[in-house]
Protein backbone atom coordinates (compact mmCIF):
# COMPACT_ATOMS: atom_id res chain seq x y z
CA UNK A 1 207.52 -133.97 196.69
CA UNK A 2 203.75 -133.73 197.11
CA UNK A 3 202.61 -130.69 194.79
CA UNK A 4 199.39 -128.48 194.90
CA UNK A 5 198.28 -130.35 198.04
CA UNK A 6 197.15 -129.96 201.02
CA UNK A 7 199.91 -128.82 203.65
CA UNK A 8 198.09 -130.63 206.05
CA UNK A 9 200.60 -133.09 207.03
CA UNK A 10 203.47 -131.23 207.61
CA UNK A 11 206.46 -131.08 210.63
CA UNK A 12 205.61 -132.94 213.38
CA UNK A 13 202.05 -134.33 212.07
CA UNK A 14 203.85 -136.17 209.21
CA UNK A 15 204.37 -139.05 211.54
CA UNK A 16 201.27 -138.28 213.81
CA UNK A 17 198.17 -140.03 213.63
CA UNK A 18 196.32 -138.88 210.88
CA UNK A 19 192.43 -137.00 211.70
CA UNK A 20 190.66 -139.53 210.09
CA UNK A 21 189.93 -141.21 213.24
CA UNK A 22 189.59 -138.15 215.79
CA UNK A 23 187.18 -138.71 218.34
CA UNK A 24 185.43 -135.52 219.74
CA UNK A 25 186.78 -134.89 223.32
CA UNK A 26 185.05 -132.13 225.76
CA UNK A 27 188.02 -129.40 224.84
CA UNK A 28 189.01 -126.90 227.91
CA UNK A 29 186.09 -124.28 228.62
CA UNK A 30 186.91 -121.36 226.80
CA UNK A 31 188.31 -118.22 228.95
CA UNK A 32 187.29 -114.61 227.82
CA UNK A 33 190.02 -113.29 226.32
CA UNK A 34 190.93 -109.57 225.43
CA UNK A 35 192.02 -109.62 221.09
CA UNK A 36 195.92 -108.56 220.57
CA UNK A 37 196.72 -105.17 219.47
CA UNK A 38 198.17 -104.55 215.72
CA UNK A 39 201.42 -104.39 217.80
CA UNK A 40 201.22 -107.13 219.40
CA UNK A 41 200.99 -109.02 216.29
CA UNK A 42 203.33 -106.76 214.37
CA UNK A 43 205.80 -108.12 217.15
CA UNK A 44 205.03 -111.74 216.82
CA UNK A 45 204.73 -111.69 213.58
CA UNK A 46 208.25 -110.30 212.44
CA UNK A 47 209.72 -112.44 215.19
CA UNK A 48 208.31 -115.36 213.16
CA UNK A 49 209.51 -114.54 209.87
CA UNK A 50 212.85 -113.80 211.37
CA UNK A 51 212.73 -117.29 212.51
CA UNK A 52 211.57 -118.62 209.20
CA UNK A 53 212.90 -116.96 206.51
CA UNK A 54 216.63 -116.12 205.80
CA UNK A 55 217.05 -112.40 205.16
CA UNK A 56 219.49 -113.72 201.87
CA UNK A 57 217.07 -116.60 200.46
CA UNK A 58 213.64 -117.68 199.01
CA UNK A 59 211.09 -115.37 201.69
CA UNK A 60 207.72 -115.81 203.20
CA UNK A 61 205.09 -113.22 203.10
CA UNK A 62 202.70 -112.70 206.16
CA UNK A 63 199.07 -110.83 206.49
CA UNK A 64 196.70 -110.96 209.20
CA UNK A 65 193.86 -109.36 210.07
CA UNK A 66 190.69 -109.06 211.98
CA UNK A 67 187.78 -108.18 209.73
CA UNK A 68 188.64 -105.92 206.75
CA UNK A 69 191.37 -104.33 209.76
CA UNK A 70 194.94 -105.37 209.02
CA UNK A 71 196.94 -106.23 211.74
CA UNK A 72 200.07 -107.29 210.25
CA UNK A 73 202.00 -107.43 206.24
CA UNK A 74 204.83 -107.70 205.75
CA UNK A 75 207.55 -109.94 204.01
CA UNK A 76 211.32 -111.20 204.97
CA UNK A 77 213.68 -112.46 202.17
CA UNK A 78 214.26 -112.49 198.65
CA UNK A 79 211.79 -112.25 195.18
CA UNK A 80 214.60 -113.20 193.22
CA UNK A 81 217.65 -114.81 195.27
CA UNK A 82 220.24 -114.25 191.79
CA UNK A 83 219.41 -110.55 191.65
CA UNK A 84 218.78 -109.96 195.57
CA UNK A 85 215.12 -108.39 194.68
CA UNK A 86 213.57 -108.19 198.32
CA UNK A 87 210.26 -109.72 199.04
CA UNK A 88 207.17 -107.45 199.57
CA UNK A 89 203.57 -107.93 201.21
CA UNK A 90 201.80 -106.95 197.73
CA UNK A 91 203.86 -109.66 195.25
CA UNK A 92 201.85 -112.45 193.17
CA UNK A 93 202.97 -116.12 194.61
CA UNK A 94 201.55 -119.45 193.20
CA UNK A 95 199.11 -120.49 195.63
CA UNK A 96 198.89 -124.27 194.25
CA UNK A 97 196.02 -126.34 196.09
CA UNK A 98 194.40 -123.14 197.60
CA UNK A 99 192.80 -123.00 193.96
CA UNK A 100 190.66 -125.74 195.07
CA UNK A 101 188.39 -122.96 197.33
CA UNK A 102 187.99 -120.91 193.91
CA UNK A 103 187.31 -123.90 191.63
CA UNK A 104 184.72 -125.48 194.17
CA UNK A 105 183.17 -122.09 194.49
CA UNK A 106 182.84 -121.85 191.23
CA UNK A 107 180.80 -124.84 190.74
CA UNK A 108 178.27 -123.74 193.45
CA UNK A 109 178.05 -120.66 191.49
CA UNK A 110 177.34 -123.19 188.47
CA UNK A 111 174.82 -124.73 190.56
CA UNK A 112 172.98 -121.47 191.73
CA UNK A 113 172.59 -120.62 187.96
CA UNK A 114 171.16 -124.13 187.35
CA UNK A 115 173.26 -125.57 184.99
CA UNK A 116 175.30 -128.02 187.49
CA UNK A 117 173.82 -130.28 190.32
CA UNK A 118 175.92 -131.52 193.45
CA UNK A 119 174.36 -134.90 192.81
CA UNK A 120 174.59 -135.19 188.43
CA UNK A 121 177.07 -137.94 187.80
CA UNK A 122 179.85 -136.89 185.87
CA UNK A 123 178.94 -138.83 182.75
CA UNK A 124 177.09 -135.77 181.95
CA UNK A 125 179.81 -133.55 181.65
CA UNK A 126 183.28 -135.73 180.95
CA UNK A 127 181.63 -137.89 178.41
CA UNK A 128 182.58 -141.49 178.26
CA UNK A 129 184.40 -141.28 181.75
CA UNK A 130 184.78 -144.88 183.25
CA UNK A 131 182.18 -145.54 185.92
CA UNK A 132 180.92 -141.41 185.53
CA UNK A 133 177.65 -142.64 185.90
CA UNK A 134 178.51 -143.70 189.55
CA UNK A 135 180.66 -140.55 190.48
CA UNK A 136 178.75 -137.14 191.11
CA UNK A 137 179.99 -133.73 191.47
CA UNK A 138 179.47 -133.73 195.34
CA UNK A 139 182.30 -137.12 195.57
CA UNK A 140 184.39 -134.63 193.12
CA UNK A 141 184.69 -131.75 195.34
CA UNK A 142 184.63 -133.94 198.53
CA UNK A 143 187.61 -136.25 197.94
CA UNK A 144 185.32 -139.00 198.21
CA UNK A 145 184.81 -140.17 194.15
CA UNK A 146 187.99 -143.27 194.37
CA UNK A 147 189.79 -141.64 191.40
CA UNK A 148 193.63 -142.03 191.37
CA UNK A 149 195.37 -138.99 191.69
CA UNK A 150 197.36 -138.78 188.49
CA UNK A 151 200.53 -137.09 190.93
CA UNK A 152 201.11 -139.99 192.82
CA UNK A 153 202.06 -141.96 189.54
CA UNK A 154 205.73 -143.10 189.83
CA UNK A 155 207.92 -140.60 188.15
CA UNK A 156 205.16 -138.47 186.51
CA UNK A 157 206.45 -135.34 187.92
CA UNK A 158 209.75 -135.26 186.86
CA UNK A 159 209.22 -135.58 183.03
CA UNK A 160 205.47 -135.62 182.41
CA UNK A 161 204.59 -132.46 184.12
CA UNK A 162 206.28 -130.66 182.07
CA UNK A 163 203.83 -130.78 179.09
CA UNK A 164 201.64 -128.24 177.62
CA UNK A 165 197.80 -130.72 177.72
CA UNK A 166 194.75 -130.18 177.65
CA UNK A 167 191.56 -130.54 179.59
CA UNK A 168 190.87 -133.82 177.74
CA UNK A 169 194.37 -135.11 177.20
CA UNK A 170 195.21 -134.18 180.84
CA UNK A 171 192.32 -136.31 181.93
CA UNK A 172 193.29 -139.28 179.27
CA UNK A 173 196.20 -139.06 181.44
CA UNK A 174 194.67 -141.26 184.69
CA UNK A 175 191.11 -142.02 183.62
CA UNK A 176 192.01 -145.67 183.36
CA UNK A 177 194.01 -146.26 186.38
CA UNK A 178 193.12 -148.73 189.26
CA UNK A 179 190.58 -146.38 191.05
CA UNK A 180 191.30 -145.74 195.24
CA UNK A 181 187.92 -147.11 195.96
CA UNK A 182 183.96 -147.43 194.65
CA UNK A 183 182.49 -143.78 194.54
CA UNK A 184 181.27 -142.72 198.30
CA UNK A 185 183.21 -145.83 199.93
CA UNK A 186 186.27 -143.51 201.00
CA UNK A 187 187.98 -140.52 201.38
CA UNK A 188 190.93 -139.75 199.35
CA UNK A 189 192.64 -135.88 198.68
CA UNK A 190 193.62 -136.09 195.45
CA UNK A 191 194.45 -133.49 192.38
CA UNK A 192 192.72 -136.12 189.62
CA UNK A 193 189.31 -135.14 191.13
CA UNK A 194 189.97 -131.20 191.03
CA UNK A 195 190.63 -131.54 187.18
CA UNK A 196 187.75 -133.31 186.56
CA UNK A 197 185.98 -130.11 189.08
CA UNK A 198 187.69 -127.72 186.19
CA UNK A 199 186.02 -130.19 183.09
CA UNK A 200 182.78 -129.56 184.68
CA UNK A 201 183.20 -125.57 184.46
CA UNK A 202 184.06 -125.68 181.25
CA UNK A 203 181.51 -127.58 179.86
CA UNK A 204 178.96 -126.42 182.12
CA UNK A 205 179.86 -122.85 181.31
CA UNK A 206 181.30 -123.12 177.63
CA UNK A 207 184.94 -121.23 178.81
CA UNK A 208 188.05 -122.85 179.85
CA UNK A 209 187.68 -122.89 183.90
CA UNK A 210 189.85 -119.84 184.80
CA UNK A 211 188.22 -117.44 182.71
CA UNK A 212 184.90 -118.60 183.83
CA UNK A 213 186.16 -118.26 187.72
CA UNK A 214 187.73 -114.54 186.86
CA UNK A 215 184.20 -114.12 185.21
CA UNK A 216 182.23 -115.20 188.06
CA UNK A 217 184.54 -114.81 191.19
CA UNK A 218 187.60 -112.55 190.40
CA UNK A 219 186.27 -109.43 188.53
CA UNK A 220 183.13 -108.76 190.76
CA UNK A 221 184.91 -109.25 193.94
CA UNK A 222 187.77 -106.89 193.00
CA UNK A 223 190.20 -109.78 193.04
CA UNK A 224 192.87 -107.66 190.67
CA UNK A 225 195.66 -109.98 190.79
CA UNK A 226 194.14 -113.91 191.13
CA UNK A 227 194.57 -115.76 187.74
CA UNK A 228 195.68 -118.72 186.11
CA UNK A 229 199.45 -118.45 186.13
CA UNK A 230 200.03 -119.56 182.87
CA UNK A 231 203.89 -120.19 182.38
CA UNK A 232 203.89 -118.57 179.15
CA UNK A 233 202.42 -115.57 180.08
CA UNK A 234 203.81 -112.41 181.51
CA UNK A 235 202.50 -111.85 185.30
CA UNK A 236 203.38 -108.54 186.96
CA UNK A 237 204.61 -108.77 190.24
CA UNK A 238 205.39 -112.04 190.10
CA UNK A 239 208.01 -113.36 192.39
CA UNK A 240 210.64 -116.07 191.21
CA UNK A 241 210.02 -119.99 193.33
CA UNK A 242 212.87 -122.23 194.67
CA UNK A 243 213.40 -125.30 195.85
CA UNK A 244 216.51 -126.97 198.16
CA UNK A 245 218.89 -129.19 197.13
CA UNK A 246 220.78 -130.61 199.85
CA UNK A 247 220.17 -127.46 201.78
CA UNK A 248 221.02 -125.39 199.13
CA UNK A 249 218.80 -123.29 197.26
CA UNK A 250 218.36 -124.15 193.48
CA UNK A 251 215.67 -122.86 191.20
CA UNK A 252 212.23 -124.54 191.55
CA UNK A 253 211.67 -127.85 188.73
CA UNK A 254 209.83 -126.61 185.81
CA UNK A 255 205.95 -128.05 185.16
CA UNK A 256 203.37 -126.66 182.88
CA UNK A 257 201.18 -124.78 184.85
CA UNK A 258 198.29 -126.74 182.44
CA UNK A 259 198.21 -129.72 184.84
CA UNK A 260 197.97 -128.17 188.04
CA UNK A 261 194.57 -127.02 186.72
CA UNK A 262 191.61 -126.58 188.51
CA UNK A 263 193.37 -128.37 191.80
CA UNK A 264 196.06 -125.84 191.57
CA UNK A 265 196.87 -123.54 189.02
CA UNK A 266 196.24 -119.72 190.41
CA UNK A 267 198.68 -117.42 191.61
CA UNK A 268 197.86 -114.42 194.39
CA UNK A 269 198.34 -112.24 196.38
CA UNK A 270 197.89 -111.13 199.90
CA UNK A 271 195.63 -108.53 199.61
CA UNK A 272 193.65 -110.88 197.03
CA UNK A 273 193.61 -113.47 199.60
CA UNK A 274 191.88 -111.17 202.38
CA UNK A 275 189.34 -109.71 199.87
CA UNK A 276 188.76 -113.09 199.13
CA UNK A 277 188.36 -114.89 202.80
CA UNK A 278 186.11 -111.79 203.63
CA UNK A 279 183.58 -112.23 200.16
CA UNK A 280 183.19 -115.90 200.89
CA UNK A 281 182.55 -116.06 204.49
CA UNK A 282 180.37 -113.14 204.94
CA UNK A 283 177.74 -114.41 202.51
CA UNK A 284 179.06 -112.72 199.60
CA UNK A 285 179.86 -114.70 197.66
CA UNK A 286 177.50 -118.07 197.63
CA UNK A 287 173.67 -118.51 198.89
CA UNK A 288 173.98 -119.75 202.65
CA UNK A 289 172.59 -123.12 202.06
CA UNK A 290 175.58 -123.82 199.22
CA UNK A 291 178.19 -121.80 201.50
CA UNK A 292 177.07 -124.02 204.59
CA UNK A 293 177.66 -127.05 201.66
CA UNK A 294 180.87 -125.94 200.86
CA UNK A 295 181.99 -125.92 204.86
CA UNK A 296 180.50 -128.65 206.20
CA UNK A 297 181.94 -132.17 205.95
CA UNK A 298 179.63 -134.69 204.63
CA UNK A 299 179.77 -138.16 204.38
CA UNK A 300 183.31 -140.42 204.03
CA UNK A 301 185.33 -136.68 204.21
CA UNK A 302 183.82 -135.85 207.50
CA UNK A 303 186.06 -138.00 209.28
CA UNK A 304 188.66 -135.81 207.67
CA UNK A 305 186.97 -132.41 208.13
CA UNK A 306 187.11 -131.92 204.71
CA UNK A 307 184.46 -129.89 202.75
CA UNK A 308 184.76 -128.55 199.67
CA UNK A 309 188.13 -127.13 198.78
CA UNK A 310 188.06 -126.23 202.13
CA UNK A 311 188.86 -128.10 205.49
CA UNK A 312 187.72 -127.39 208.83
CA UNK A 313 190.11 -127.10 211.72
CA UNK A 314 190.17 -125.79 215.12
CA UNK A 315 192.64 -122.86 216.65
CA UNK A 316 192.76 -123.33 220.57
CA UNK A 317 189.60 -124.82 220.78
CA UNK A 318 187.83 -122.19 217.75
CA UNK A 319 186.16 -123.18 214.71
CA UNK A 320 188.12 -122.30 211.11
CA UNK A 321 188.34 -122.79 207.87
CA UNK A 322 191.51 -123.17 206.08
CA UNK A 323 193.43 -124.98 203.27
CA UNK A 324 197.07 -125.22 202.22
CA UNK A 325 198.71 -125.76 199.12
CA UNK A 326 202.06 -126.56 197.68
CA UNK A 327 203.14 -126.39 194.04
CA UNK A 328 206.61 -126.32 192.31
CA UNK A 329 208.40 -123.21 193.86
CA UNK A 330 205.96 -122.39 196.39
CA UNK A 331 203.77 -123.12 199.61
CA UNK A 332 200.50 -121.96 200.71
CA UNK A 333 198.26 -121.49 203.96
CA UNK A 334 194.94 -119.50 204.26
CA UNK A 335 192.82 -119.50 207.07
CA UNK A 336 189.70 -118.11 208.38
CA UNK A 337 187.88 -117.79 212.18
CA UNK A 338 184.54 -116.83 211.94
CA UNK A 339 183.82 -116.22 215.32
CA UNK A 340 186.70 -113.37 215.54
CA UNK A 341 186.60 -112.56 211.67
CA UNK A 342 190.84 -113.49 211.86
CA UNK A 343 192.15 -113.93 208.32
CA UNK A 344 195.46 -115.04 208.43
CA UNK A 345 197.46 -115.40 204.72
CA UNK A 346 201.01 -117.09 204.28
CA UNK A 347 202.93 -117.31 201.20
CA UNK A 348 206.46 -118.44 200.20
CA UNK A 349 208.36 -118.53 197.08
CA UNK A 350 210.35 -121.76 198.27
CA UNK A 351 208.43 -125.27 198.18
CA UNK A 352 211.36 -126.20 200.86
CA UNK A 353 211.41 -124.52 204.11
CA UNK A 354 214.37 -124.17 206.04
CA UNK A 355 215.89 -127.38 207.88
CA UNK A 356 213.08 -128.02 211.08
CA UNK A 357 211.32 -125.56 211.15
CA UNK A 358 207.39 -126.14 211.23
CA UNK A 359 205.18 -126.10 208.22
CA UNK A 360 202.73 -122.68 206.95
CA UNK A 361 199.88 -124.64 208.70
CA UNK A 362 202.03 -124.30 211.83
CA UNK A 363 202.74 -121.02 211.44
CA UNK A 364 199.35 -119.68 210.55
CA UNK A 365 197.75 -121.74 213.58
CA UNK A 366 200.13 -119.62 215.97
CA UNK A 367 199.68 -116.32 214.37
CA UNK A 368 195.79 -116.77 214.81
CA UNK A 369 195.88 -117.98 218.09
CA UNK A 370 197.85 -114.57 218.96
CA UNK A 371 195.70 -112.72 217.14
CA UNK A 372 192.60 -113.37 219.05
CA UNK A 373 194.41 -113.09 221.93
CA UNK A 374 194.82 -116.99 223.34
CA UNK A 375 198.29 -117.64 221.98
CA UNK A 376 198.94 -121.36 222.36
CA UNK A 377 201.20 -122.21 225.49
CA UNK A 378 204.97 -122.36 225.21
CA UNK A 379 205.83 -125.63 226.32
CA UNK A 380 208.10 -125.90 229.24
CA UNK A 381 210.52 -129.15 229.51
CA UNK A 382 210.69 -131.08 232.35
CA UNK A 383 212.93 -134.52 233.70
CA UNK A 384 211.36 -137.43 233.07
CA UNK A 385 213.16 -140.67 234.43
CA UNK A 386 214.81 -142.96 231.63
CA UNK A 387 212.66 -145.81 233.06
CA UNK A 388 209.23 -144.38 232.45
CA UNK A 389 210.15 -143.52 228.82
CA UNK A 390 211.26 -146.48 228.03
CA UNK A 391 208.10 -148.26 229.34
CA UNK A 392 206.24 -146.83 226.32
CA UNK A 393 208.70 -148.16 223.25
CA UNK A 394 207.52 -150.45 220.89
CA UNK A 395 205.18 -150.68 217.84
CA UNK A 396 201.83 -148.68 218.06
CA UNK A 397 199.26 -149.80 215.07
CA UNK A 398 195.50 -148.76 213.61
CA UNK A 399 195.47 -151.08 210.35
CA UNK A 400 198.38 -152.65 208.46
CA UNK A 401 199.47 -149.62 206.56
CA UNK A 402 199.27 -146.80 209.74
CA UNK A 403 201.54 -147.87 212.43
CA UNK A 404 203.96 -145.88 214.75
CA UNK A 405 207.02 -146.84 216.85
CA UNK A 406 208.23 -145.04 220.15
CA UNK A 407 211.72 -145.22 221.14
CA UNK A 408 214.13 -143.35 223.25
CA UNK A 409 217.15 -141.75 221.47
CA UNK A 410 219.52 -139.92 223.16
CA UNK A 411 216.82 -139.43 225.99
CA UNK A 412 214.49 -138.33 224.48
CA UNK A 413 211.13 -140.37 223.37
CA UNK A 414 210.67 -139.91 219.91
CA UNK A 415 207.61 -140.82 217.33
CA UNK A 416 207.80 -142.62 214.08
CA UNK A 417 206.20 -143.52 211.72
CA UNK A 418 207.10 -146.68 210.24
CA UNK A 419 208.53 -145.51 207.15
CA UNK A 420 209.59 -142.33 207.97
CA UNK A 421 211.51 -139.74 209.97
CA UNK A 422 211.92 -140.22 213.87
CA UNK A 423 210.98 -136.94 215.29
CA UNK A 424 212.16 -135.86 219.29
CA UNK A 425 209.38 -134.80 221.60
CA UNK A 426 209.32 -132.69 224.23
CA UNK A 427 208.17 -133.81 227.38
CA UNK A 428 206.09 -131.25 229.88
CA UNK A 429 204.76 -134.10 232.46
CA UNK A 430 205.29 -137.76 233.06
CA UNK A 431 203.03 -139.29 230.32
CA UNK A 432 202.93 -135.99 228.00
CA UNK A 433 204.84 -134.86 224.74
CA UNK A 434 204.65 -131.86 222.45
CA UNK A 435 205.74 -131.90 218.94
CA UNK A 436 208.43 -129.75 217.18
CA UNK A 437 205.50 -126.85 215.98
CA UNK A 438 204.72 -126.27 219.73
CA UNK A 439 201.12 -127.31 219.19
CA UNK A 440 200.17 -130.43 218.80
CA UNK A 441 200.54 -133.16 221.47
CA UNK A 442 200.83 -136.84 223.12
CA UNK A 443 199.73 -138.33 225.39
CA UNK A 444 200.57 -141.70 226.94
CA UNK A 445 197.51 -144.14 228.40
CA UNK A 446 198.22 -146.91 231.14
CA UNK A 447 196.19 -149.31 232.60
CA UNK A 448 195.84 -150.27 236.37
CA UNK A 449 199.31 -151.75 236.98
CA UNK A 450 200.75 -148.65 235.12
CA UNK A 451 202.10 -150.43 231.63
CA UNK A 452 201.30 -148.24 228.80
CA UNK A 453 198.69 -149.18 226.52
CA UNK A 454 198.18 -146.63 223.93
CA UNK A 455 199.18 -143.09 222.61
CA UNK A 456 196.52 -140.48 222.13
CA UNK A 457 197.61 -137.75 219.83
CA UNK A 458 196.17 -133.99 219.97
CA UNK A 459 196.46 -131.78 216.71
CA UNK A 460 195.48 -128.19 218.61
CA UNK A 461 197.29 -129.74 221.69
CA UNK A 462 193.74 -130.36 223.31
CA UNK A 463 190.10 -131.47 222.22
CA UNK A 464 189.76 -133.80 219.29
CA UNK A 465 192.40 -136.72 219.51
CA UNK A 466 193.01 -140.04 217.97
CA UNK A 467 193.82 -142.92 220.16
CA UNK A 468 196.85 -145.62 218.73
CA UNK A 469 196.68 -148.87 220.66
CA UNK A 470 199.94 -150.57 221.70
CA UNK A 471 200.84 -154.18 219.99
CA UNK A 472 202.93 -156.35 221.20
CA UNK A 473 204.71 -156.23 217.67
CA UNK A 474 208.66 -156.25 217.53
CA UNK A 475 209.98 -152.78 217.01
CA UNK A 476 211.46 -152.62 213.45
């Protein structure tokens, strides 16, 4: 399981192309479009979490609104399955790798007093770092610095993650470890970076990294019920986390909420969340040159949209801002359209949805695209002949680690990619596929004589898309 992380790649975009390689397409002019009513998103919204969350098990918890105007909260299932607590709108959830907006905020702040630059290499905070004289603060917040993430070491989080460390002895932890690539030369999400984004608080500020954020960020924005969820403390409000085992829900695995750290170590709430999305992008919260910093992609992460803490993504065809996160019990999504003021907030006290159903990223994209009023289409199935789908099987490849097969199961044409899950598309025209979430989509490309050369995949099911040449390679 992938913990305080980005959701990014979740449902059917686990075996999709990945954005690093999007190419900017002219996306469909935009049609005026009248915003929905709080019904009309009170309606889709419960609809959803029907659909999503069993009345009897771990719940999710939904809010969305337009400006400081709530349009929607509410919640559907259980704080605490064993006792058959419901779930409510105002309860405290982990929010795992949604910390990473707070922590990299918190830095700017850092930088706006003066005592932390973007570009100071991180020798001058984390003494005696290997190679910290080549890795700023920027490459730290970016994903771009080349240092391992220390949760991708083989069976760290099963034992390991269970211990109480600290700052230093948390960073002792993967300091030495084959680095990803030289500082700048890629991009990279990891959690390693986001601790080393918490060392620089603290010695930049002279407080451990959460009280310097609830100094900064959480008391003067009214943020009541953000803080570092320390396991041994007493939270109120706090709702219980579960996993699935086999289906079957089972308490979440136990980690010290120490090592999470600054990549993902708060817990929130809804309400939080909003206040929150509202401070930081209306200019509350950071000077607009370090607030157009923070949400602007520079450098290696552009080609993942990634700024810092915070990626950007587009909602039929609109600008946003969102990140996800997913941590021991839990799962994540917030996300922001500035052009329409939509905040929309998902939480969940499982880190295991229900059996194929689409990820919070999914769901938030949808309730957005409601809200303002251009829901995204419902795709309609039609016949395709057994003969044109199986002119596009075989292997489709961009290096010698990223590489996709179609085939035809059952028929249907399905994606994989090599190494994991085949997932059933749906097709709406000849040479055109939609994923599971309803959103994102595929298209086939054929040359002259009509034999399919390539797949070009669409995350917001039009505009930016990634093109996956066909090989002649034998299909595994």
């Amino acid at each position: 399981m992938r913990v305080w992380m980005s959701l990014a790649l979740s449902a059917g975009l686990c075996v999709a192309p990945s954005p690093r390689a999007f190419a900017a397409e002219p996306a469909a002019a935009a049609t005026m479009v009248q915003p929905a009513s709080a019904v009309e998103v009170g309606a889709y919204a419960r609809q959803l979490l029907a659909d999503n969350a069993a009345a009897d098990g771990p719940g999710i918890a939904i809010l969305v609104a337009r400006g400081d105007q709530v349009l929607f909260r509410g919640a559907r299932g259980l704080a605490n399955v064993e006792l058959g607590v419901p779930l409510a709108p105002d309860q405290v959830f982990r929010i795992g790798s949604v910390t990473k907006q707070f922590a990299a905020a918190g830095v700017l702040k850092l930088v706006e007093a003066g005592k932390v630059g973007l570009d100071d290499p991180l020798s001058k905070y984390v003494k005696d770092y290997p190679n910290g004289g080549a890795i700023s603060v920027r490459q730290l917040l970016n994903h771009t610095s080349g240092v391992k993430s220390y949760t991708g070491i083989d069976g760290y989080m099963t034992e390991s993650i269970k211990r109480d460390l600290s700052t230093q002895a948390l960073i002792d932890v993967f300091k030495n470890l084959p680095v990803d690539f030289a500082p700048g030369q890629g991009y990279a999400y990891n959690n390693s970076g986001y601790v080393l984004v918490g060392a620089v608080i603290e010695a930049a500020s002279g407080k451990p990294w959460h009280a310097y954020l609830d100094e900064a960020l959480f008391k003067p924005l009214g943020l009541t019920q953000t803080r570092y969820g320390d396991v041994h403390a007493l939270i109120p409000g706090y709702v219980n986390g579960y996993t699935r085992i086999d289906e079957r829900v089972a308490p979440m695995g136990h980690l010290d909420m120490s090592q999470p750290h600054a990549a993902g170590a708060l817990v929130s709430t809804l309400d939080d969340l909003l206040r929150w999305n509202l401070a930081l992008h209306q200019g509350k919260v950071l000077q607009p040159a370090n607030y157009r910093a923070m949400t602007s992609p520079q450098g290696k992460a552009a080609q993942s949209d990634y700024g810092y803490g915070i990626s950007r993504i587009t909602v039929r065809g609109r600008t946003g801002y969102a990140h996800g996160g997913g941590i021991f019990g839990f799962a994540s999504y917030l996300l922001y359209l500035p052009e329409s003021k939509t905040t929309v907030a998902v939480l969940t006290n499982t880190d295991t949805g229900l059996p194929d159903r689409p990820g919070l990223d999914k769901l938030s994209r949808t309730l957005a695209a409601v809200a303002v009023g251009d829901a995204y289409p419902v795709p309609v199935a039609v016949p395709v002949a057994a003969s044109s789908l199986q002119q596009a099987e075989g292997v489709y490849r961009q290096s010698a680690q990223r590489a996709w097969v179609l085939r035809v199961v059952d028929g249907a044409l399905t994606v994989q990619r090599i190494g994991g899950k085949p997932i059933a598309l749906t097709a709406v025209a000849r040479d055109t596929f939609v994923y599971p979430d309803r959103i994102a989509r595929m298209t086939l490309e054929r040359d002259a004589k009509g034999a399919v050369t390539g797949m070009r995949f669409f995350p917001d099911g039009s505009g930016k898309s990634e093109f996956t040449a066909r090989i002649g390679e034998a299909m595994p």
